[in-house]
Protein backbone atom coordinates (compact mmCIF):
# COMPACT_ATOMS: atom_id res chain seq x y z
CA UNK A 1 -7.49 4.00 50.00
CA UNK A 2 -4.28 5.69 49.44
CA UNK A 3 -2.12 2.71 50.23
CA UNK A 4 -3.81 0.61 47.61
CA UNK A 5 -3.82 3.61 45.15
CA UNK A 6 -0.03 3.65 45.76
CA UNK A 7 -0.12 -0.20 44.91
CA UNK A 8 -1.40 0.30 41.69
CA UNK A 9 1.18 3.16 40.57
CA UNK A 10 3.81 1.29 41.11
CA UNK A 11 2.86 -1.48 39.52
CA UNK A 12 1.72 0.33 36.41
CA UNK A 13 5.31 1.92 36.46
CA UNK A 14 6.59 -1.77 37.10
CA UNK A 15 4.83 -2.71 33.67
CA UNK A 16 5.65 0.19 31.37
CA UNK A 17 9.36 -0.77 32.37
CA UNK A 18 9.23 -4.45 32.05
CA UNK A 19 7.43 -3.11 28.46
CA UNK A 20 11.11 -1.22 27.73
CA UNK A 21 13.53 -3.10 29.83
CA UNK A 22 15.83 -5.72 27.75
CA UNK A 23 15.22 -9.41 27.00
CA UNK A 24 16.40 -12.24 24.45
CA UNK A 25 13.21 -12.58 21.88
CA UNK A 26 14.94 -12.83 18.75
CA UNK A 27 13.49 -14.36 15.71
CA UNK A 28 15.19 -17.34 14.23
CA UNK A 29 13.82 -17.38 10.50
CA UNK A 30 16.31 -18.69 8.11
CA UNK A 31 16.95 -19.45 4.44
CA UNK A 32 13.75 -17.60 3.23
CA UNK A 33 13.36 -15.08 0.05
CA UNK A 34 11.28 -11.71 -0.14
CA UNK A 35 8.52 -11.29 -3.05
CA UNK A 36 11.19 -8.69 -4.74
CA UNK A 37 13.84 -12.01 -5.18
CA UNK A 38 16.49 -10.60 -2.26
CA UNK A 39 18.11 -13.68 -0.27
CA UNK A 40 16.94 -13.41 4.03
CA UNK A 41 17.97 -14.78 7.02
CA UNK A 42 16.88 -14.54 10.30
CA UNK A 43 18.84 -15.42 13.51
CA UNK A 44 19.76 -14.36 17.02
CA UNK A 45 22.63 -12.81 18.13
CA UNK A 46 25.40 -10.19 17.48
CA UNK A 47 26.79 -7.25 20.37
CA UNK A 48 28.80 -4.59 18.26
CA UNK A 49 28.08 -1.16 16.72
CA UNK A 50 29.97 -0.46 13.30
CA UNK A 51 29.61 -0.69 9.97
CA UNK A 52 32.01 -2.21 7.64
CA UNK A 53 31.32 -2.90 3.80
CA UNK A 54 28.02 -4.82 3.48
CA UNK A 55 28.36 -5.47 7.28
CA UNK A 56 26.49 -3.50 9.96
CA UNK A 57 26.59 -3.85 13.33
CA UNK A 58 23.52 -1.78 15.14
CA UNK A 59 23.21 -1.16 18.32
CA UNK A 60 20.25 0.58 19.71
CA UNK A 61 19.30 2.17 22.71
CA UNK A 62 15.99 4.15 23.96
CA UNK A 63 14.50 5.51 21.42
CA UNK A 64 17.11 5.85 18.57
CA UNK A 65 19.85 3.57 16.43
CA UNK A 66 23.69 4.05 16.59
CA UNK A 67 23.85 5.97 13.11
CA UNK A 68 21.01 8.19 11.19
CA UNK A 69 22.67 6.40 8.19
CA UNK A 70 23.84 3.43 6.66
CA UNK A 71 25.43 2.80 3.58
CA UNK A 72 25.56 -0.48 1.70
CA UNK A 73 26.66 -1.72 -2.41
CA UNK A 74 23.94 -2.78 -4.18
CA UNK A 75 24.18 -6.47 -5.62
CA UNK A 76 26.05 -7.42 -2.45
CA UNK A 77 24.49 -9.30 0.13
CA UNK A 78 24.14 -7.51 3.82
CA UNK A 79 24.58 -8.88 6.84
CA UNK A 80 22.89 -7.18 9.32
CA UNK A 81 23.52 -7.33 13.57
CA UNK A 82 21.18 -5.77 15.81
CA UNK A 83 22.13 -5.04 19.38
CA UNK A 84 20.00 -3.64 22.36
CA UNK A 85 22.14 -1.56 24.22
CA UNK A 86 18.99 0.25 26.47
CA UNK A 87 15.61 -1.50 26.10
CA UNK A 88 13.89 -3.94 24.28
CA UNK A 89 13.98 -3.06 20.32
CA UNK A 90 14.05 -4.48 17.14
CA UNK A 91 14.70 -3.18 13.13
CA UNK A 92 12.80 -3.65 10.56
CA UNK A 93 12.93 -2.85 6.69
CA UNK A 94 10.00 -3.11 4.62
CA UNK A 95 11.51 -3.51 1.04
CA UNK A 96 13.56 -6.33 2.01
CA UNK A 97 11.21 -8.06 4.60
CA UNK A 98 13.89 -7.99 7.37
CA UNK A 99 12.28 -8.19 10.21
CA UNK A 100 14.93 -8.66 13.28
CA UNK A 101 12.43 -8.75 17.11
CA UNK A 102 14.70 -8.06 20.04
CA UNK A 103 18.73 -9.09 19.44
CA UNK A 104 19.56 -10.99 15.87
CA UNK A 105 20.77 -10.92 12.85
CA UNK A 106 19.57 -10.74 9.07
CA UNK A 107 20.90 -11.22 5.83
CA UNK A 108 19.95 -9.97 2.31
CA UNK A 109 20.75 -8.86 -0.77
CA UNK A 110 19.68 -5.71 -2.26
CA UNK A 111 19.92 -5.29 -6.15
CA UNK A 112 18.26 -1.43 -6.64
CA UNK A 113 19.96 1.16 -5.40
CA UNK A 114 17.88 3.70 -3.16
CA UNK A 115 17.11 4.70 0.43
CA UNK A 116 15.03 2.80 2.68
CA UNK A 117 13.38 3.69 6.22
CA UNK A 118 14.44 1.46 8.92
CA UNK A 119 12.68 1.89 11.78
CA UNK A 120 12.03 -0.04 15.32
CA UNK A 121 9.52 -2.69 15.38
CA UNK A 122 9.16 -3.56 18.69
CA UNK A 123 6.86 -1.10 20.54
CA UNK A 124 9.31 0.47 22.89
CA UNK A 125 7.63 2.83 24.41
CA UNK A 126 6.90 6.71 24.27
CA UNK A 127 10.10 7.84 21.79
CA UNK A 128 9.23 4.43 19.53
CA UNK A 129 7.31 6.40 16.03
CA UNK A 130 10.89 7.96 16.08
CA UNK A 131 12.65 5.65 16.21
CA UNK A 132 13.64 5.54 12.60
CA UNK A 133 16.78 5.73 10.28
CA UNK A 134 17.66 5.30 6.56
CA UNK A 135 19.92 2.07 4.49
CA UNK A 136 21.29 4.08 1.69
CA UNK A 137 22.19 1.27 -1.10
CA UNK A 138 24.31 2.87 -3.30
């Protein structure tokens, strides 16, 4: 009884890891447009953490982005690299319909300036509702 209750703790440990642990599920969407007219793509890749101009490379790691902050120019497209440093995670933005799963890269153009929430979404376990920052398009 307490061998096979052993069993099953390790593998439930086994899964809630696998659930966090890193993999390649990026998503690949390309050449599409949001309802508020700003230019996406979608594709898989990029491995750096700075920001430069319109340019941000994010790297995240369990259960929080690189920066709190990011600033971008409005009217100027973004180009947008995310990176999973510690677990599986992802970045999404609402407003511009970015929606990056696992490593990738996205591309759009914001034309109202304004802050928007960024925020994980790929469930990443127990720190993951957190797991939030903020584009500031200036």
């Amino acid at each position: 009884m307490k061998k096979g209750l052993l069993v099953m703790l390790v593998l439930g440990i086994a899964l809630f890891l696998a659930a966090c642990g890193g993999g390649d599920s990026g998503n690949d969407d390309s050449g599409s447009s949001d309802s508020n007219g700003s230019e996406k793509t979608q594709e898989n890749s990029g491995d750096s953490s700075e920001a430069s101009g319109n340019s941000l490379d994010i790297a995240a790691t369990n259960w929080k982005f690189d920066q709190d902050e990011y600033t971008v120019s409005a009217g100027e497209p973004v180009d947008i690299s995310l990176t999973s440093k510690e677990g599986n995670h992802g970045l999404a933005i609402d407003k511009f319909d970015v929606n990056i799963k696992g490593e990738g890269k996205a591309s759009f153009t914001p034309e109202e300036p304004g802050e928007y929430t960024m925020y994980c979404s790929v469930p990443c376990g127990k720190g993951h509702s957190d797991m939030k920052s903020t584009l500031v398009v200036e």
